[in-house]
Protein backbone atom coordinates (compact mmCIF):
# COMPACT_ATOMS: atom_id res chain seq x y z
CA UNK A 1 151.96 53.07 229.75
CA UNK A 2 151.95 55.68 232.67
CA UNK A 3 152.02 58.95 232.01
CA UNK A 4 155.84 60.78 231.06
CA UNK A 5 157.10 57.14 229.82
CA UNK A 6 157.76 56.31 226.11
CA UNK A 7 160.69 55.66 224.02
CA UNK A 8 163.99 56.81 225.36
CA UNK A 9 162.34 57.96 228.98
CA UNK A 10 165.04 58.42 231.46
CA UNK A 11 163.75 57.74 235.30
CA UNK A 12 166.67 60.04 236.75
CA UNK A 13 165.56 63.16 235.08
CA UNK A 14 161.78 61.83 235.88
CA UNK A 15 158.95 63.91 238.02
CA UNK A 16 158.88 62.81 241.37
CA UNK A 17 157.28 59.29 241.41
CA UNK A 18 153.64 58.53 242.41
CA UNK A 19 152.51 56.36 244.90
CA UNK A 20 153.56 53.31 245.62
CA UNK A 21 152.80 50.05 244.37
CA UNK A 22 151.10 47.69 246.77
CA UNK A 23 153.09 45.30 248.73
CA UNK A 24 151.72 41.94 248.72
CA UNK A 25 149.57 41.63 251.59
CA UNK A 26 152.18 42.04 255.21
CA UNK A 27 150.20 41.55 258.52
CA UNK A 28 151.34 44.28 259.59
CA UNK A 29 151.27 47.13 256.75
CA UNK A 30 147.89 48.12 257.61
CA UNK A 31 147.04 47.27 261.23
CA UNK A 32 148.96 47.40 264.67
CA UNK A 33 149.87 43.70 264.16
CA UNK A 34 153.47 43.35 262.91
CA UNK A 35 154.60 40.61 260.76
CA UNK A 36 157.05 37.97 261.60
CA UNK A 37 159.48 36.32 259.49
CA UNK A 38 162.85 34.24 259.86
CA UNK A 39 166.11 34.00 257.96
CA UNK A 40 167.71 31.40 256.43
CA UNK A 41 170.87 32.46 257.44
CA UNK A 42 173.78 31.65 254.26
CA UNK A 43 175.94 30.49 256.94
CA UNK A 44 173.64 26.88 256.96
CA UNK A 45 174.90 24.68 253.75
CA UNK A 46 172.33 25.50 250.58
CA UNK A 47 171.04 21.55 251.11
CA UNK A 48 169.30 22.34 254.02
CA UNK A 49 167.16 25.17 252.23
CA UNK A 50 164.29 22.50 251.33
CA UNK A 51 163.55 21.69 254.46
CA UNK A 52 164.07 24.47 256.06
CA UNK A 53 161.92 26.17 253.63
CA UNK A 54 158.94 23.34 253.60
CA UNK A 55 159.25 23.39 257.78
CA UNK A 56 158.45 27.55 257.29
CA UNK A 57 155.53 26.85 254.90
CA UNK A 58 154.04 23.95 257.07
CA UNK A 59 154.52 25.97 259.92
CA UNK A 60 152.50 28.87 258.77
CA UNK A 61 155.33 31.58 258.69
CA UNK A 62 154.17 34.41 257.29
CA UNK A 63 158.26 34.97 255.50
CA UNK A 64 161.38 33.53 255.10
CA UNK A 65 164.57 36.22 254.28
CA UNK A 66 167.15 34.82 252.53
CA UNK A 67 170.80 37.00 252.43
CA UNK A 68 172.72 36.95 249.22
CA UNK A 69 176.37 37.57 251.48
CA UNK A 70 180.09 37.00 249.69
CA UNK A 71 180.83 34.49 249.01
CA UNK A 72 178.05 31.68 249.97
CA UNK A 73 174.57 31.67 248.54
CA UNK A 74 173.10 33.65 245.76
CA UNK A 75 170.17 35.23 246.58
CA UNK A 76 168.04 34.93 243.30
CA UNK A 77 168.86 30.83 242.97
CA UNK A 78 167.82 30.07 246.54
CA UNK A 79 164.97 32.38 246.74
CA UNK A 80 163.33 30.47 243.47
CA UNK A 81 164.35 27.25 244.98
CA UNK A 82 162.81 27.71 248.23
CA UNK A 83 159.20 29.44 246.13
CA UNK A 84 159.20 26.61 244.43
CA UNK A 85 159.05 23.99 247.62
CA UNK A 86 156.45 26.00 248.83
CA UNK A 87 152.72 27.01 248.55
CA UNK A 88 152.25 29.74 250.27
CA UNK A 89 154.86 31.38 252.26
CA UNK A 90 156.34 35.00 250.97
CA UNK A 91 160.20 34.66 250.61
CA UNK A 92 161.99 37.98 250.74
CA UNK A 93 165.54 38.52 249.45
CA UNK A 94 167.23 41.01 252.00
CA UNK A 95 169.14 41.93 249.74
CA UNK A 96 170.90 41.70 246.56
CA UNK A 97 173.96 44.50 246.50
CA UNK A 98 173.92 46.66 243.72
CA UNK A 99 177.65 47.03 242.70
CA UNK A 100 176.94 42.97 241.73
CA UNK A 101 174.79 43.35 239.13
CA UNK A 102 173.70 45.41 236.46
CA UNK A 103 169.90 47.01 236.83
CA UNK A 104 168.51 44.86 233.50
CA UNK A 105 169.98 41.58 234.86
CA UNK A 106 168.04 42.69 238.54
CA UNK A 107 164.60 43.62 236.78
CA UNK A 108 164.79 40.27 234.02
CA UNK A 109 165.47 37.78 237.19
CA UNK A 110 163.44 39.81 239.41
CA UNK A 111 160.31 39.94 237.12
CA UNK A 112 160.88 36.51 236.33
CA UNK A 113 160.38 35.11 240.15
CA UNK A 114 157.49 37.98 240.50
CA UNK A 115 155.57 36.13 237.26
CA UNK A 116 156.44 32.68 238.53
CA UNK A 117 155.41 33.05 242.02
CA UNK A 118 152.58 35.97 242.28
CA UNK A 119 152.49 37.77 245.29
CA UNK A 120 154.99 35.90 247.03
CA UNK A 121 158.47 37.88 245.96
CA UNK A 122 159.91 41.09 248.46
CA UNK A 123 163.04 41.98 246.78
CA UNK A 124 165.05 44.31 248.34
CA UNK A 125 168.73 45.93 247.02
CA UNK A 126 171.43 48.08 248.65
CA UNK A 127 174.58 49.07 248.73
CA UNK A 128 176.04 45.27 249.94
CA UNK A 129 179.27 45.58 252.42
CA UNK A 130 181.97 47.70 250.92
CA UNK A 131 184.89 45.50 251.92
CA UNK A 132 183.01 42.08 249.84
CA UNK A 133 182.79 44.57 246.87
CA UNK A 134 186.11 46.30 247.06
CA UNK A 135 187.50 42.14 246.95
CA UNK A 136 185.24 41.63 243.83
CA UNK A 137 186.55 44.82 242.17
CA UNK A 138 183.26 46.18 241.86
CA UNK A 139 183.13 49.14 244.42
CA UNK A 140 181.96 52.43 243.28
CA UNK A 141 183.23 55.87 244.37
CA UNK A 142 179.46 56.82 245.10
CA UNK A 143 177.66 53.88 246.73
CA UNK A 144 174.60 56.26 247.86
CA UNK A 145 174.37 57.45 243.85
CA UNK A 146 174.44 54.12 242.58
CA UNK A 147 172.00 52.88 244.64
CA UNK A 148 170.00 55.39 243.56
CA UNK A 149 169.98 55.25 239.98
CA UNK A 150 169.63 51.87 240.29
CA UNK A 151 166.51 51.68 242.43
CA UNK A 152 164.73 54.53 239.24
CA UNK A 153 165.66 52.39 237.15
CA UNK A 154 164.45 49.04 238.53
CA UNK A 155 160.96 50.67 239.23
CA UNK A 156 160.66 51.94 235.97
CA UNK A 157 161.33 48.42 234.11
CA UNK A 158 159.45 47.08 236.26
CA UNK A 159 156.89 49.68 235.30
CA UNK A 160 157.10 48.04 231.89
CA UNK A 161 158.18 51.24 230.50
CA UNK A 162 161.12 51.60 228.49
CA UNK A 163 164.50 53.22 229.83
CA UNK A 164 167.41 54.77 228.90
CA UNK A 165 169.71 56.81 230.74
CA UNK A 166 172.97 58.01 231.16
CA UNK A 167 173.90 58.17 234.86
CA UNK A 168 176.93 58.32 236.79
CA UNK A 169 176.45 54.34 236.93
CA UNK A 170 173.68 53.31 235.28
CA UNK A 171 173.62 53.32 231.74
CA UNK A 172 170.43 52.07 229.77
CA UNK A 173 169.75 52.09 225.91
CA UNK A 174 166.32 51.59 225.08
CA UNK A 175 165.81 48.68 227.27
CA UNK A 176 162.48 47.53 228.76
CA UNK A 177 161.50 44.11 229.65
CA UNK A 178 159.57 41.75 227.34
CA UNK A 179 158.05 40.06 230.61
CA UNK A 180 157.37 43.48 233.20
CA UNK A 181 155.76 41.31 236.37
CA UNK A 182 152.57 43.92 236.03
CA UNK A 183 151.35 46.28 238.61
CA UNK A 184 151.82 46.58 242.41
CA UNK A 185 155.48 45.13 242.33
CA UNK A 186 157.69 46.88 245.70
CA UNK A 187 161.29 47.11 245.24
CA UNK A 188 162.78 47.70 248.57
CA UNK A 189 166.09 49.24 249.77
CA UNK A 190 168.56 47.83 252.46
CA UNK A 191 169.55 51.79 254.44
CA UNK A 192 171.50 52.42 257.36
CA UNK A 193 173.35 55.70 257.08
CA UNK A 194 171.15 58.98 256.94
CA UNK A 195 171.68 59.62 253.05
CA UNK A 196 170.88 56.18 252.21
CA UNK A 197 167.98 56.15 254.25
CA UNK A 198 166.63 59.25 252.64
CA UNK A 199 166.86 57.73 249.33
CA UNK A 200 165.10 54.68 250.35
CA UNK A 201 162.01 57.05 251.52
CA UNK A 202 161.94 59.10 248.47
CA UNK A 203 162.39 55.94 245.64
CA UNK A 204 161.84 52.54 247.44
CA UNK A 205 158.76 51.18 248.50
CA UNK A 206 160.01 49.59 251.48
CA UNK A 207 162.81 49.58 253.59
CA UNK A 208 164.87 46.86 255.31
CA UNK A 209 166.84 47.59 258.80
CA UNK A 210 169.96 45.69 259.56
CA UNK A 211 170.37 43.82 262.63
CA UNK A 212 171.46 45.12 265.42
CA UNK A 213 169.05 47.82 264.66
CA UNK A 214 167.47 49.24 268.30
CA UNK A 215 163.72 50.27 269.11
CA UNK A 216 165.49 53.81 268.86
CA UNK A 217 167.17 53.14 265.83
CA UNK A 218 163.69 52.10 264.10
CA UNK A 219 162.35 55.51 265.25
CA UNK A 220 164.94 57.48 263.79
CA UNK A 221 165.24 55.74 260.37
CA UNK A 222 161.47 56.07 260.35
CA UNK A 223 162.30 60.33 260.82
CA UNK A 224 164.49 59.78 257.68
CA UNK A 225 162.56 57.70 255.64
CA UNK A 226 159.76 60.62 256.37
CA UNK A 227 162.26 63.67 254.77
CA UNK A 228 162.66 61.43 251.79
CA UNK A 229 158.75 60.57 251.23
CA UNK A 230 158.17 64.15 251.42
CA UNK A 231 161.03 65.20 248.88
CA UNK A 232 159.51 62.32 246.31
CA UNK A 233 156.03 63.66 247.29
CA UNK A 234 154.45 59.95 247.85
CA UNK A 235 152.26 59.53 250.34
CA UNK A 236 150.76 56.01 251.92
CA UNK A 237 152.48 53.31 253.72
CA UNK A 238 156.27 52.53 254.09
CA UNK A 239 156.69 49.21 255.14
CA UNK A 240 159.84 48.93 257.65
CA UNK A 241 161.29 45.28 257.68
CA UNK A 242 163.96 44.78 260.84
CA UNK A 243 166.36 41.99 261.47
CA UNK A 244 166.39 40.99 265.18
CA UNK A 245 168.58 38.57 266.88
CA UNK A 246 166.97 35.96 268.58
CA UNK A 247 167.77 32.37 270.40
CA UNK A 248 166.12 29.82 271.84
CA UNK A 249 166.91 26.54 273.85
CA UNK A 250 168.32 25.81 277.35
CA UNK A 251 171.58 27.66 275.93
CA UNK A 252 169.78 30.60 274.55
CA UNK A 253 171.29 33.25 276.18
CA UNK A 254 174.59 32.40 275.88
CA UNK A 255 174.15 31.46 272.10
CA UNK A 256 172.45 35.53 272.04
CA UNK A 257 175.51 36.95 273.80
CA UNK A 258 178.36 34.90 271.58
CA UNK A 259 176.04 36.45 268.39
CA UNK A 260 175.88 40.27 269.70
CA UNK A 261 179.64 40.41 270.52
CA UNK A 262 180.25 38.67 266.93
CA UNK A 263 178.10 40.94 265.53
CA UNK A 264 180.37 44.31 267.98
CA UNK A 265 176.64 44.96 269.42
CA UNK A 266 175.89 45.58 272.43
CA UNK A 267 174.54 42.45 275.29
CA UNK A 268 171.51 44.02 275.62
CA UNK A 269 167.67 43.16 275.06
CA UNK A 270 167.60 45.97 272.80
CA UNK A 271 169.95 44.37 269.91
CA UNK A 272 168.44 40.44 270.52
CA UNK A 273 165.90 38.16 272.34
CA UNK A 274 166.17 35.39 273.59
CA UNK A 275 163.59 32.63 275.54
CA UNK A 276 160.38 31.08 274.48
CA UNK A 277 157.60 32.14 271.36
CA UNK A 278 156.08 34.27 274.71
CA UNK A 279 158.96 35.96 275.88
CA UNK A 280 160.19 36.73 272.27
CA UNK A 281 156.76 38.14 271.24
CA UNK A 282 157.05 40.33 274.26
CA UNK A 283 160.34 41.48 273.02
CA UNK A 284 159.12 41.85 269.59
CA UNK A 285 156.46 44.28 270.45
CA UNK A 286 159.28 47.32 271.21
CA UNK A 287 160.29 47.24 267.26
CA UNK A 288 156.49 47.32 266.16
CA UNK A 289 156.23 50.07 269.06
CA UNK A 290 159.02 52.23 267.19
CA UNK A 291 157.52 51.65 263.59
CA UNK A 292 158.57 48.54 262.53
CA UNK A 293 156.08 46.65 260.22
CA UNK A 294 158.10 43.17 259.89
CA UNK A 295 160.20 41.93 262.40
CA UNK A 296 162.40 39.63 260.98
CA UNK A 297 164.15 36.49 263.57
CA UNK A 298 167.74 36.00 263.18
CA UNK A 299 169.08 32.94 264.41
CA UNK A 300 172.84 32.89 265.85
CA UNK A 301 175.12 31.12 263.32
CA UNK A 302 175.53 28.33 265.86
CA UNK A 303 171.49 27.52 265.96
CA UNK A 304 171.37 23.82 266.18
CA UNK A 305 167.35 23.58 264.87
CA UNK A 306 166.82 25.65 262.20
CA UNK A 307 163.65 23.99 261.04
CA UNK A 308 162.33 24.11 264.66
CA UNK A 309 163.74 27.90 264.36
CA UNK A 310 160.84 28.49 261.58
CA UNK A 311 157.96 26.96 263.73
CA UNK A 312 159.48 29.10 267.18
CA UNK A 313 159.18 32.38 264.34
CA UNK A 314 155.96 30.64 263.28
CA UNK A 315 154.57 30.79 267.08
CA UNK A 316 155.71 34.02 267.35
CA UNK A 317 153.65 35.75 264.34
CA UNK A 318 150.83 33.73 266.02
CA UNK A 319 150.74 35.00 269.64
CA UNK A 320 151.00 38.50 268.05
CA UNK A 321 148.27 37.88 265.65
């Protein structure tokens, strides 16, 4: 057990945390390459997963993002459905909103997929979108407080130590899990806003950057994430995944546009790409510039191939490898 755990150990009143855990292995983490991933976005029917999923594995996509959004596909049952069709691709789930669940249920599924499929899981949590939780009646006062007392405790079960706590949200009684997944597990945070990006650099191990987020925007977040390793005292890497718009196809650009103005961005090469594997690894290469360790390809909810999407994201990770 690491040192200040034990029976009854409460992660909010806890020393600043240590270093953390290895990520499974990212192209990018350690080197100037960046890695590439796609999403399956949960606007595509859950019965095209499988193939969508076995097209990214064949393909040799380093990861596949899957969104847990209100009210379509849950992110836990399609993210051990798509592991399972697969050998070797990571799956990441980007991300699960906190107000959903309660921390145990998080860590038990969570530790479950990281024991079933070593090596292969990036979960990541946040805040989800305030007007989806306000619907479901479970929107907090304090999103920025609950997501943090939920990411201490999440790293601490998954620790394998055993919690309790009496937060403002989270409220623990002696619980640790029977299964922990073991050592080197990330937990990564969804941030945006300033506070919540703080809080992802002083207790996540990762961060994930909507999209829509610029070049610039990577470079301040990465300014952010920085005041919060150096509250929490951490030092090492702080991998920064970013969504990025991108379209292919004779109608690509079009397709891009319809997306940004959907999405209230901005028409611009610096919120999407669109072309061939070339010209969106060119594009690509301004988010690694500014810090970003995983660019992540978002198709437009219109994308008519989005098995062909994988082995375009596929291509992609390639020419930049």
């Amino acid at each position: 057990m690491p040192p200040g755990g034990g029976p009854g150990y409460d992660p909010l009143q806890r020393a600043p945390l240590g270093a953390p855990p290895a990520a499974p292995a990212r192209v990018g983490q350690d080197s100037t390459v960046t890695t590439i991933g796609a999403v399956f976005l949960p606007q595509f029917p859950p019965e095209r997963l499988k193939a969508v999923a076995r097209a990214a594995d064949d393909a040799g996509l380093a990861e596949l993002w899957l969104w847990e959004d209100c009210f379509r596909e849950g992110g836990i049952a399609t993210a051990a459905a798509a592991l399972a069709w697969t050998s070797r691709v990571r799956v990441g789930i980007g991300l699960l909103p906190v107000p959903l669940r309660n921390v145990a249920a998080t860590a038990m599924e969570g530790a479950t997929l990281h024991r079933l499929f070593p090596e292969r899981v990036l979960l990541g949590v946040g805040h989800g979108v305030q007007d989806w939780m306000r619907q479901v009646g479970a929107q907090v006062e304090s999103p920025v407080t609950l997501l943090r007392e939920h990411l201490a405790a999440l790293r601490t079960l998954f620790a394998g130590e055993q919690v309790t706590t009496a937060g403002r949200y989270v409220r623990l009684d002696r619980v640790a899990l029977d299964w922990p997944p073991g050592a080197g597990v990330p937990v990564l945070a969804g941030a945006e806003g300033p506070r919540t990006l703080r809080v992802a650099g002083e207790l996540a191990d990762g961060t994930i950057l909507t999209g829509g987020t610029t070049p610039d925007g990577v470079r301040r977040a990465r300014s952010l994430l920085d005041e919060g390793l150096a509250v929490s005292g951490r030092s090492g890497p702080h991998p920064v995944t970013v969504y990025v718009l991108a379209a292919t196809g004779p109608d690509a650009v079009d397709r891009l546009h319809a997306a940004q103005r959907a999405w209230g961005l901005a028409t611009s090469a610096d919120t999407g790409l669109s072309g061939d594997a070339a010209a969106i690894a060119e594009g690509v290469n301004r988010w690694a510039d500014a810090g970003a360790d995983c660019v992540v390809l978002q198709p437009t909810d219109d994308e008519p191939d989005p098995e062909g999407f994988m082995r375009l994201a596929a291509d992609v990770g390639r020419l930049l490898g």
